[in-house]
N, C-alpha and C. Protein backbone atom coordinates (compact mmCIF):
# COMPACT_ATOMS: atom_id res chain seq x y z
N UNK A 1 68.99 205.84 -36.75
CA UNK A 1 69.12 205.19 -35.47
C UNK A 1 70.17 204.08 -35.56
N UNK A 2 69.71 203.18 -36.08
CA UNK A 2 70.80 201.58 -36.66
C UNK A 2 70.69 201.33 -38.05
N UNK A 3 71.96 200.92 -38.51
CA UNK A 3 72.06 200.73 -39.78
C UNK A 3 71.47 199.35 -40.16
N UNK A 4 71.15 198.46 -38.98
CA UNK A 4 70.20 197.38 -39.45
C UNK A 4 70.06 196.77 -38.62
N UNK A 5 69.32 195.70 -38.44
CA UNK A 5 69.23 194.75 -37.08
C UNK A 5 70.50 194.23 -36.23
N UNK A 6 71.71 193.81 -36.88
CA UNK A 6 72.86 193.43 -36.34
C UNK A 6 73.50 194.14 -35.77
N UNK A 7 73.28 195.51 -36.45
CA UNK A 7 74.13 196.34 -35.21
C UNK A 7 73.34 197.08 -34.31
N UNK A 8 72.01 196.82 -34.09
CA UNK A 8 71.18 196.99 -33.17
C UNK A 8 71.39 196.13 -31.92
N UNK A 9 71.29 194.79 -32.61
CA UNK A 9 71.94 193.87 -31.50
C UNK A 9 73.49 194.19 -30.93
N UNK A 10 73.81 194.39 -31.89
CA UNK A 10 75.34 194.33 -31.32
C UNK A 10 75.58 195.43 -29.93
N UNK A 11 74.89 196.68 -30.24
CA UNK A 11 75.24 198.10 -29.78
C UNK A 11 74.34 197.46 -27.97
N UNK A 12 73.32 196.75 -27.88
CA UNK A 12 72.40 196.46 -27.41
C UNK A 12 73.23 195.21 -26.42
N UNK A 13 73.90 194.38 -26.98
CA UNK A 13 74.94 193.61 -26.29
C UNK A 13 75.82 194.28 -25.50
N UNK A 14 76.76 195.18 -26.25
CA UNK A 14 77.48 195.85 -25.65
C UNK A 14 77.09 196.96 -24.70
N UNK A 15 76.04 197.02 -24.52
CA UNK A 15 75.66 197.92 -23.37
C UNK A 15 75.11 196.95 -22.23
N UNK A 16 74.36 195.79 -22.41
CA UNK A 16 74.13 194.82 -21.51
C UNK A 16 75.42 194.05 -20.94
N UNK A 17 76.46 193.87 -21.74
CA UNK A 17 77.64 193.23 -21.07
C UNK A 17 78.31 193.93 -20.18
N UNK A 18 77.86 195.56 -19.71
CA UNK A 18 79.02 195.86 -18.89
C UNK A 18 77.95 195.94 -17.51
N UNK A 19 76.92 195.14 -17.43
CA UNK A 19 76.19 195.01 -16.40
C UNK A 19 76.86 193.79 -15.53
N UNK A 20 76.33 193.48 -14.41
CA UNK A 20 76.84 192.35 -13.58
C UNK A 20 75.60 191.84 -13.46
N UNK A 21 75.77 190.44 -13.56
CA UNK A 21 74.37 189.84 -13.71
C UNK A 21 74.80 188.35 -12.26
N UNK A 22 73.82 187.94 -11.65
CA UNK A 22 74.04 187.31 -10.77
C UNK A 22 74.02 185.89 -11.42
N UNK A 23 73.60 185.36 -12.25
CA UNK A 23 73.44 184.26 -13.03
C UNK A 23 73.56 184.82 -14.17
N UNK A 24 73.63 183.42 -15.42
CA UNK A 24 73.88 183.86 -16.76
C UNK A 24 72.63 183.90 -17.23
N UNK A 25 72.90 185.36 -18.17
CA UNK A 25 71.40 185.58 -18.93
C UNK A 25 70.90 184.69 -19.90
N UNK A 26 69.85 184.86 -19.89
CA UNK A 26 69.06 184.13 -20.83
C UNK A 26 68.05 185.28 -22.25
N UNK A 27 68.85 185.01 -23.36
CA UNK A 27 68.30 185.90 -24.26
C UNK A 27 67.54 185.01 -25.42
N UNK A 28 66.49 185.37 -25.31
CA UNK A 28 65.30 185.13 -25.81
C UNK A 28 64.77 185.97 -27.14
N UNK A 29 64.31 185.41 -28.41
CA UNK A 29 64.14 186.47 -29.36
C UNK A 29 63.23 185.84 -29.94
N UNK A 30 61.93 186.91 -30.65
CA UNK A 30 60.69 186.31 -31.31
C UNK A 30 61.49 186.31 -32.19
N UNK A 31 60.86 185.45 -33.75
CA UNK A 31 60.91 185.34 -35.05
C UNK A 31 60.36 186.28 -35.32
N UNK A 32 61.18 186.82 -37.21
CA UNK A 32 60.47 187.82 -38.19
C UNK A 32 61.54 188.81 -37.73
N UNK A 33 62.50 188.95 -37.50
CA UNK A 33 63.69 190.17 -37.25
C UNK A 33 64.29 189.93 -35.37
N UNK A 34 63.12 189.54 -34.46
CA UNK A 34 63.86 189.65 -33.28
C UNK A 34 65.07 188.52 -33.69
N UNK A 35 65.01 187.45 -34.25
CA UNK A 35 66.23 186.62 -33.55
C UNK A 35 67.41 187.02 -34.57
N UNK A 36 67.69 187.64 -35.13
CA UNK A 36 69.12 188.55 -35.54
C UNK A 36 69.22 189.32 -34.32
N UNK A 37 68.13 190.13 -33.92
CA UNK A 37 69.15 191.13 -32.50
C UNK A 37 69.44 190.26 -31.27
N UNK A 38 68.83 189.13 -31.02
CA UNK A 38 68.44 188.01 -29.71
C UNK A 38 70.00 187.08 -30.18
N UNK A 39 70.50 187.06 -31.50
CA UNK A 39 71.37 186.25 -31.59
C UNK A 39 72.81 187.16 -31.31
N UNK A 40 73.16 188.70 -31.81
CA UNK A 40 73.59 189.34 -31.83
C UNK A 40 74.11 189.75 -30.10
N UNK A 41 73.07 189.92 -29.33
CA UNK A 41 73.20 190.06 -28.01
C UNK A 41 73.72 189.10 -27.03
N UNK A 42 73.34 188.09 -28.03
CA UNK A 42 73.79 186.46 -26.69
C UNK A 42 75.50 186.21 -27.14
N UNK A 43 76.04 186.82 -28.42
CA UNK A 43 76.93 186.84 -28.47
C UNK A 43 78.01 188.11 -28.24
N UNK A 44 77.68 188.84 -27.94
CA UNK A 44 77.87 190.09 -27.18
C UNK A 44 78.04 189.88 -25.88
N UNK A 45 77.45 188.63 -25.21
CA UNK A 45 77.32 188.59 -24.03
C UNK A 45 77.85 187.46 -23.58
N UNK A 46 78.33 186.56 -24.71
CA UNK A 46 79.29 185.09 -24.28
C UNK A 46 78.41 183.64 -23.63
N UNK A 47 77.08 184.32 -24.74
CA UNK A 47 76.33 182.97 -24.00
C UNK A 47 76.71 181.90 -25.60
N UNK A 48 76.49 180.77 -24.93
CA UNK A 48 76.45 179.72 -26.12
C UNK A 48 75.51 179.75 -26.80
N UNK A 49 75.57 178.92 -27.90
CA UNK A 49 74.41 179.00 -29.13
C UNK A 49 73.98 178.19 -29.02
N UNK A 50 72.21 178.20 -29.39
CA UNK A 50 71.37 177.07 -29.11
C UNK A 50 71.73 175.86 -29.82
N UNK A 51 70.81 174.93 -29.19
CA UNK A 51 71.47 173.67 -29.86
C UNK A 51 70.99 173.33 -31.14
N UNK A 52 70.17 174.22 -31.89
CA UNK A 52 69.93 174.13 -33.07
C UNK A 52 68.29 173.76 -33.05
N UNK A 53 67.74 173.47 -34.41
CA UNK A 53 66.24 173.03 -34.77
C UNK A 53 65.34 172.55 -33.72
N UNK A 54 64.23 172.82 -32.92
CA UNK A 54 63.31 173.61 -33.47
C UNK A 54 63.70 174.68 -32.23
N UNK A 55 64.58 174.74 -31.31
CA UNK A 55 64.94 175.90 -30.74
C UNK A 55 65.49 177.19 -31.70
N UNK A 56 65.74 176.96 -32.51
CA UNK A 56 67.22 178.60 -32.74
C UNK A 56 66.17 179.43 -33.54
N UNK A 57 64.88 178.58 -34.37
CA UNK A 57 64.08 179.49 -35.21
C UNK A 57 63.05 180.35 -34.15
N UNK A 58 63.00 179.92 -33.16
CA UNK A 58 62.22 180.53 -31.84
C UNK A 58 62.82 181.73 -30.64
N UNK A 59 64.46 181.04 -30.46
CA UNK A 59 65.08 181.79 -29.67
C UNK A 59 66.25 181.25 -29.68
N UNK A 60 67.18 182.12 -29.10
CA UNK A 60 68.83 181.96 -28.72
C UNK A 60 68.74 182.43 -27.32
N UNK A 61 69.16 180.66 -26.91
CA UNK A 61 69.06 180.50 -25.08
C UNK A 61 70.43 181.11 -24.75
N UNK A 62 71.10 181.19 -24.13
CA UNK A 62 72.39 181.57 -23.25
C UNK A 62 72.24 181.35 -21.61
């Protein structure tokens, strides 16, 4: 299927970016593997990176 979480996200970005979104998304990722694909996607998608501790171990806002 994917050769690992990153390009899960990635493939997963790039199919969400050619959507039109009325506001900017907000990508959200559990800990334990979601926030590699949650980080992968928000940058796929041109959102900024969280502002760091104790947000980024929880989620990547955009």
């Amino acid at each position: 299927m994917f050769k690992d979480r990153y390009e899960a996200g990635r493939k997963l970005g790039q199919t969400l970016s050619k959507k039109r979104y009325k506001a900017q998304p907000i990508v959200l990722a559990i800990p334990r593997g979601g926030v590699v694909v949650g980080y992968q996607v928000a940058k796929e998608l041109g959102c900024p990176e969280c502002g760091g501790p104790p947000l980024c171990h929880l989620a990547t806002l955009c």
